[in-house]
C-alpha atoms as a PDB file:
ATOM      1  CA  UNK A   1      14.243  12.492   8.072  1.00  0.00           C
ATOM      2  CA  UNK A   2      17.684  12.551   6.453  1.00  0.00           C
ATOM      3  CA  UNK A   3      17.606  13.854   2.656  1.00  0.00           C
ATOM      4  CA  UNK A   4      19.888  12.447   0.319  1.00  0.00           C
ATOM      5  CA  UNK A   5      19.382  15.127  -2.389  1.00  0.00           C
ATOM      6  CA  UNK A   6      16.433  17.187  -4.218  1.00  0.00           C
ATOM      7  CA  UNK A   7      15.122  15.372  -7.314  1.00  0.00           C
ATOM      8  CA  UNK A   8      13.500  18.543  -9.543  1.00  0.00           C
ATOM      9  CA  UNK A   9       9.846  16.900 -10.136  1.00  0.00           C
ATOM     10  CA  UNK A  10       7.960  17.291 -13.660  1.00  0.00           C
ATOM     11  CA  UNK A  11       6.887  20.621 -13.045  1.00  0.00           C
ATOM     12  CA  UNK A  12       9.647  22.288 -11.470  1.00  0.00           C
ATOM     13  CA  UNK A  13       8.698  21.907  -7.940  1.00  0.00           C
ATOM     14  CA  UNK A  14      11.386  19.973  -5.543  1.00  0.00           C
ATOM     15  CA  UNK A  15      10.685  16.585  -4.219  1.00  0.00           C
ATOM     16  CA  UNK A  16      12.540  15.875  -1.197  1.00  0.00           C
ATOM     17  CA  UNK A  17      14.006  12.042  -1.444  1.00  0.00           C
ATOM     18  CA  UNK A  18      14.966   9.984   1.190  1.00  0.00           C
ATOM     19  CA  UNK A  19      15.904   6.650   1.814  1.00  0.00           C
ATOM     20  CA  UNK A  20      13.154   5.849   4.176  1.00  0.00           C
ATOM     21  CA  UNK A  21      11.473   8.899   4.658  1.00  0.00           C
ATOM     22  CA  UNK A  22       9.132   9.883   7.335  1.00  0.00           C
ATOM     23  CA  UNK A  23       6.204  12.364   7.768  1.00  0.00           C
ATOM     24  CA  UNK A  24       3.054  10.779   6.709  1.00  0.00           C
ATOM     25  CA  UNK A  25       2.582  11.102   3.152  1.00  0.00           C
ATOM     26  CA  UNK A  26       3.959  14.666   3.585  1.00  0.00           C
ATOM     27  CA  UNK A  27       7.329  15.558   1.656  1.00  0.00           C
ATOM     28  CA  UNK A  28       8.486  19.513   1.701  1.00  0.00           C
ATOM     29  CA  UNK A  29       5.180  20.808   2.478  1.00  0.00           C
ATOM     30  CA  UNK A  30       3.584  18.652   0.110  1.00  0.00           C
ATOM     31  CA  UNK A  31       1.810  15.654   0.725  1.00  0.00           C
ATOM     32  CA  UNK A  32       3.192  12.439  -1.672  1.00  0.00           C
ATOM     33  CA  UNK A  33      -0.112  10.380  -3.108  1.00  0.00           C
ATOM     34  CA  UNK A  34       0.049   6.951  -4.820  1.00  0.00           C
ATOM     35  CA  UNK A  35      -2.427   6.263  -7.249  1.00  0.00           C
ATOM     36  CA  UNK A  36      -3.043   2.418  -8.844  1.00  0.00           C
ATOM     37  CA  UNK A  37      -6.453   3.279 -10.958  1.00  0.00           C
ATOM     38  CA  UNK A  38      -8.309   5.659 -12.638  1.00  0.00           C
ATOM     39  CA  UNK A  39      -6.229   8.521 -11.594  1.00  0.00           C
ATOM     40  CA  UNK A  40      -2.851   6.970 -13.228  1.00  0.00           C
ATOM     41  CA  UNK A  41      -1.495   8.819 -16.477  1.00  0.00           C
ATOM     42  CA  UNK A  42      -3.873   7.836 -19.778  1.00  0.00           C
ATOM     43  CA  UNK A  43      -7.146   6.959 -17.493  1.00  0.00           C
ATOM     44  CA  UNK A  44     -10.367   8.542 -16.959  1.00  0.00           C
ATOM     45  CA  UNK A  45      -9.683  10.589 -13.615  1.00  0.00           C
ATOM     46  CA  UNK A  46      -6.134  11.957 -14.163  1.00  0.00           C
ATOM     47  CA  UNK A  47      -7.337  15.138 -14.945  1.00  0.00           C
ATOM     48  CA  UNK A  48      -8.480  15.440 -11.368  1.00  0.00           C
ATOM     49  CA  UNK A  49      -4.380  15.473 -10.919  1.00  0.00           C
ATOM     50  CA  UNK A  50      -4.350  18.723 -12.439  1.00  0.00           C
ATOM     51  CA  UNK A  51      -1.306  20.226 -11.906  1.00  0.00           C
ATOM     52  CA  UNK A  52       0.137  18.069  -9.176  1.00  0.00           C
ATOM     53  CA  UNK A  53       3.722  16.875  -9.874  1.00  0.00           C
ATOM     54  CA  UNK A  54       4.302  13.621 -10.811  1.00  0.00           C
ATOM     55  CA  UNK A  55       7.543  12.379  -8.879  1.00  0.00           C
ATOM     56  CA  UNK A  56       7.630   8.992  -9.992  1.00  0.00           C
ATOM     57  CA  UNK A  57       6.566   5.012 -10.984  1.00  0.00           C
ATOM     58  CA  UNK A  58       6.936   2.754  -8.168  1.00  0.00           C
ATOM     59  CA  UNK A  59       4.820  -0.118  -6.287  1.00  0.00           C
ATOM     60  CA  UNK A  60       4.442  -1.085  -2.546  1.00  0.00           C
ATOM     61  CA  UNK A  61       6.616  -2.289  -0.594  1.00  0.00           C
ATOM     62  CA  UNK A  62       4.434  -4.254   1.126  1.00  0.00           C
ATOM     63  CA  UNK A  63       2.136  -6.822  -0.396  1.00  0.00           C
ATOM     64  CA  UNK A  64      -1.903  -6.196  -0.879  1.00  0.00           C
ATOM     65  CA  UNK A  65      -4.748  -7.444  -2.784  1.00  0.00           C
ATOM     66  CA  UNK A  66      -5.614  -5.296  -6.324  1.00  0.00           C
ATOM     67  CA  UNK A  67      -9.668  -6.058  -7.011  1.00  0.00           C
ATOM     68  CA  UNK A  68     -11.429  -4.715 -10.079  1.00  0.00           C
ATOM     69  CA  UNK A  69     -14.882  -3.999 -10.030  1.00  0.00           C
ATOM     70  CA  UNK A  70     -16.823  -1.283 -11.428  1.00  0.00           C
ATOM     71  CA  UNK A  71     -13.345   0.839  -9.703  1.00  0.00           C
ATOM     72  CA  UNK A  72      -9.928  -0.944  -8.747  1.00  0.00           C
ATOM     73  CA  UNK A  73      -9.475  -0.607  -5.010  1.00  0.00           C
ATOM     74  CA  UNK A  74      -6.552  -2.198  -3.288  1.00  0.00           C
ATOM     75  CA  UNK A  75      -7.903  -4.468  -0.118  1.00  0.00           C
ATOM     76  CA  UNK A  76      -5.427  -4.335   3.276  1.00  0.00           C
ATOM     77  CA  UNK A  77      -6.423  -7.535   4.248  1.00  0.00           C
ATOM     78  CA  UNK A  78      -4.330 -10.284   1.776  1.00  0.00           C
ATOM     79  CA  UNK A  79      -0.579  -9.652   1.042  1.00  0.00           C
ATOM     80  CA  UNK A  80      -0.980 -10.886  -2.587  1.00  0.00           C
ATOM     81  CA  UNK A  81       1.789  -8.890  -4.264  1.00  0.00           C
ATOM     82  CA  UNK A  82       3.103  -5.192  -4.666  1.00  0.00           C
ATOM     83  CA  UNK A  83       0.643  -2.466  -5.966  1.00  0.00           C
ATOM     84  CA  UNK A  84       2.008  -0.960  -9.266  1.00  0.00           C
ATOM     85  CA  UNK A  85       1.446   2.565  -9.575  1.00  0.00           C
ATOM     86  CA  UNK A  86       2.600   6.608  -9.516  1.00  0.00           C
ATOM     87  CA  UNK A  87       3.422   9.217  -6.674  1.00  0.00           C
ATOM     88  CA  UNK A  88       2.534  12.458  -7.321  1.00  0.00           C
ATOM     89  CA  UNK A  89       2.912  15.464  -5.234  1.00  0.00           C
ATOM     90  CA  UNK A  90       0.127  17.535  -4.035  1.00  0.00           C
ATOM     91  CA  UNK A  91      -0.846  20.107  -2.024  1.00  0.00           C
ATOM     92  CA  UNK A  92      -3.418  20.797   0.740  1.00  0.00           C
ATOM     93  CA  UNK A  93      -6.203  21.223  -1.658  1.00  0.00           C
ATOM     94  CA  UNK A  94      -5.816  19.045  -4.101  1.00  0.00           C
ATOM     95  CA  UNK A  95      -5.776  16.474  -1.496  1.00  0.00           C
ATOM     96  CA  UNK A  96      -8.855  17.601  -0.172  1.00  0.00           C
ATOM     97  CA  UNK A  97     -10.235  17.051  -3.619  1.00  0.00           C
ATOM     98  CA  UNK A  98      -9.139  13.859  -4.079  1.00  0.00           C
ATOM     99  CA  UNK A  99     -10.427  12.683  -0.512  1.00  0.00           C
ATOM    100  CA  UNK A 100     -13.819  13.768  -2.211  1.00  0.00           C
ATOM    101  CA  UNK A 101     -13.359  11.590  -5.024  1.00  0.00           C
ATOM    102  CA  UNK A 102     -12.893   8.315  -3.352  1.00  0.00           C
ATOM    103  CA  UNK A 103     -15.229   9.442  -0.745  1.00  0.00           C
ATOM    104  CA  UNK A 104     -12.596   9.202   2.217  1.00  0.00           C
ATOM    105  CA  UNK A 105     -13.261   8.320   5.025  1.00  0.00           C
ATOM    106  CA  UNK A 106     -16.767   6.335   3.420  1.00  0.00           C
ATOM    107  CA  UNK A 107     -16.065   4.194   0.787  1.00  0.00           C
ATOM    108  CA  UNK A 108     -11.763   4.527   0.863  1.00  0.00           C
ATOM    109  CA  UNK A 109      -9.680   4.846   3.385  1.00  0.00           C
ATOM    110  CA  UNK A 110      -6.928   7.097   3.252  1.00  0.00           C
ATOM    111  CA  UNK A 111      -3.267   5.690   4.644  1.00  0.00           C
ATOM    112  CA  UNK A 112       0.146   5.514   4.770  1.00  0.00           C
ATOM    113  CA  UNK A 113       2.412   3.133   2.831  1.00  0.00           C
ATOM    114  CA  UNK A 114       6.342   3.260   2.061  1.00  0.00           C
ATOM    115  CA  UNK A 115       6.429   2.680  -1.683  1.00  0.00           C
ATOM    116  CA  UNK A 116       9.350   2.047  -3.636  1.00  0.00           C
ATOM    117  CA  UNK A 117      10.182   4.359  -6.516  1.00  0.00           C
ATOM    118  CA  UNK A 118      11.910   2.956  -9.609  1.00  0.00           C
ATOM    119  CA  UNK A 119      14.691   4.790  -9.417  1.00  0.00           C
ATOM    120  CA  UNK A 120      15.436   2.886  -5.819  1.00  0.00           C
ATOM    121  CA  UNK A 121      14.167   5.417  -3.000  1.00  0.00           C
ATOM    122  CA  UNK A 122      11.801   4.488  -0.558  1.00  0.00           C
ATOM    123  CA  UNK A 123       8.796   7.285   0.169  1.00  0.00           C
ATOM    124  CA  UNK A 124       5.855   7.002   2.524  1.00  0.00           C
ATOM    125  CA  UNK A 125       2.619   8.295   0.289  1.00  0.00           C
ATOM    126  CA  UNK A 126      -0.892   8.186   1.304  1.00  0.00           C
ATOM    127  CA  UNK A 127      -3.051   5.335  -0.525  1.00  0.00           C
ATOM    128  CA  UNK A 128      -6.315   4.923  -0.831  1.00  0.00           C
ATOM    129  CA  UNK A 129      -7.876   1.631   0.631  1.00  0.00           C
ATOM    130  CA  UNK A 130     -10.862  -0.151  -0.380  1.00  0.00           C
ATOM    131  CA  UNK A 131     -11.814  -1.838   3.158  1.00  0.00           C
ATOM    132  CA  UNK A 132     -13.649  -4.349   1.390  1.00  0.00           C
ATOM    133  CA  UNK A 133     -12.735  -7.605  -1.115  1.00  0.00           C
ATOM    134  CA  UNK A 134     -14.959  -8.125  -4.035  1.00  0.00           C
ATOM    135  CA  UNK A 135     -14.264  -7.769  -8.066  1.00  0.00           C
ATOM    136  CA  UNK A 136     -11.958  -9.365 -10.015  1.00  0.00           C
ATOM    137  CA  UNK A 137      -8.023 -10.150  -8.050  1.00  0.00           C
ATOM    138  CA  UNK A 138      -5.124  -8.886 -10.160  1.00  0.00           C
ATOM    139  CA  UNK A 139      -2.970 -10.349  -8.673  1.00  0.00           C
ATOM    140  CA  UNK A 140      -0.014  -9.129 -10.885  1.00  0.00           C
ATOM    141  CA  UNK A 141      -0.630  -6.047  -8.845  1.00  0.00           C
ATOM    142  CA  UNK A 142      -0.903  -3.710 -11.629  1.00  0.00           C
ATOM    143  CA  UNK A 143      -4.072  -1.992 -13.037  1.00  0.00           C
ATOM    144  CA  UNK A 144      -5.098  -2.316 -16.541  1.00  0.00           C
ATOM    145  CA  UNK A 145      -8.748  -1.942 -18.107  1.00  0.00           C
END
């Protein structure tokens, strides 16, 4: 993994960046999370975010389907457009914590995706999949109540 610099995250912690970075969902001994739902900024689970570091907005950089049913939960299985969402930085814990909350390996899958920050780098972050279509297709890719 080459680093191109050290972007200071929201809460003072350093976020390696890369250009296309490896190390599966792991960045400087953090692991990098993208979140598309309830766990975004100004919705019902952020709070389980506690004090992880939010290192940016970005979307996929490959295409997937966005359903909405009683939860959003992005589907593998259609290339329909880019997931819109944030990366946050988290440790070993607080991942554990949110593999509770979607119920990983159950009811989401946990994997690796490169998503594309807004500010132009390219990060692999772990996702969580809904293995399953069903619900309502955004197909704008971005989650909104």
């Amino acid at each position: 993994m080459r680093k191109t610099s050290i972007r200071r995250g929201q809460r003072g912690v350093d976020v390696p960046q890369t250009r296309r970075s490896g190390g599966g969902g792991r960045q400087g001994g953090r692991h990098l999370v993208f979140v598309y739902g309830t766990l975004k900024r100004g919705f019902s689970n952020h709070f389980f975010l506690g004090r992880a570091c939010f290192v940016g907005c970005g979307q996929t950089v490959e295409r997937f389907a966005l359903y909405v049913d009683e939860y959003p939960g992005v589907y593998p299985g259609e290339p329909v457009s880019r997931v819109q969402g944030e990366v946050y930085a988290v440790n070993e814990a607080m991942l554990a914590r949110l593999d509770a909350l979607e119920d990983h390996p159950t009811l989401y899958r946990r994997e690796e995706v490169e998503v594309a920050l807004d500010d132009g780098l390219v990060v692999k972050a772990w996702i969580y999949f809904y293995p399953h279509r069903g619900g309502r297709l955004v197909e704008g890719g971005e989650f909104r109540p």
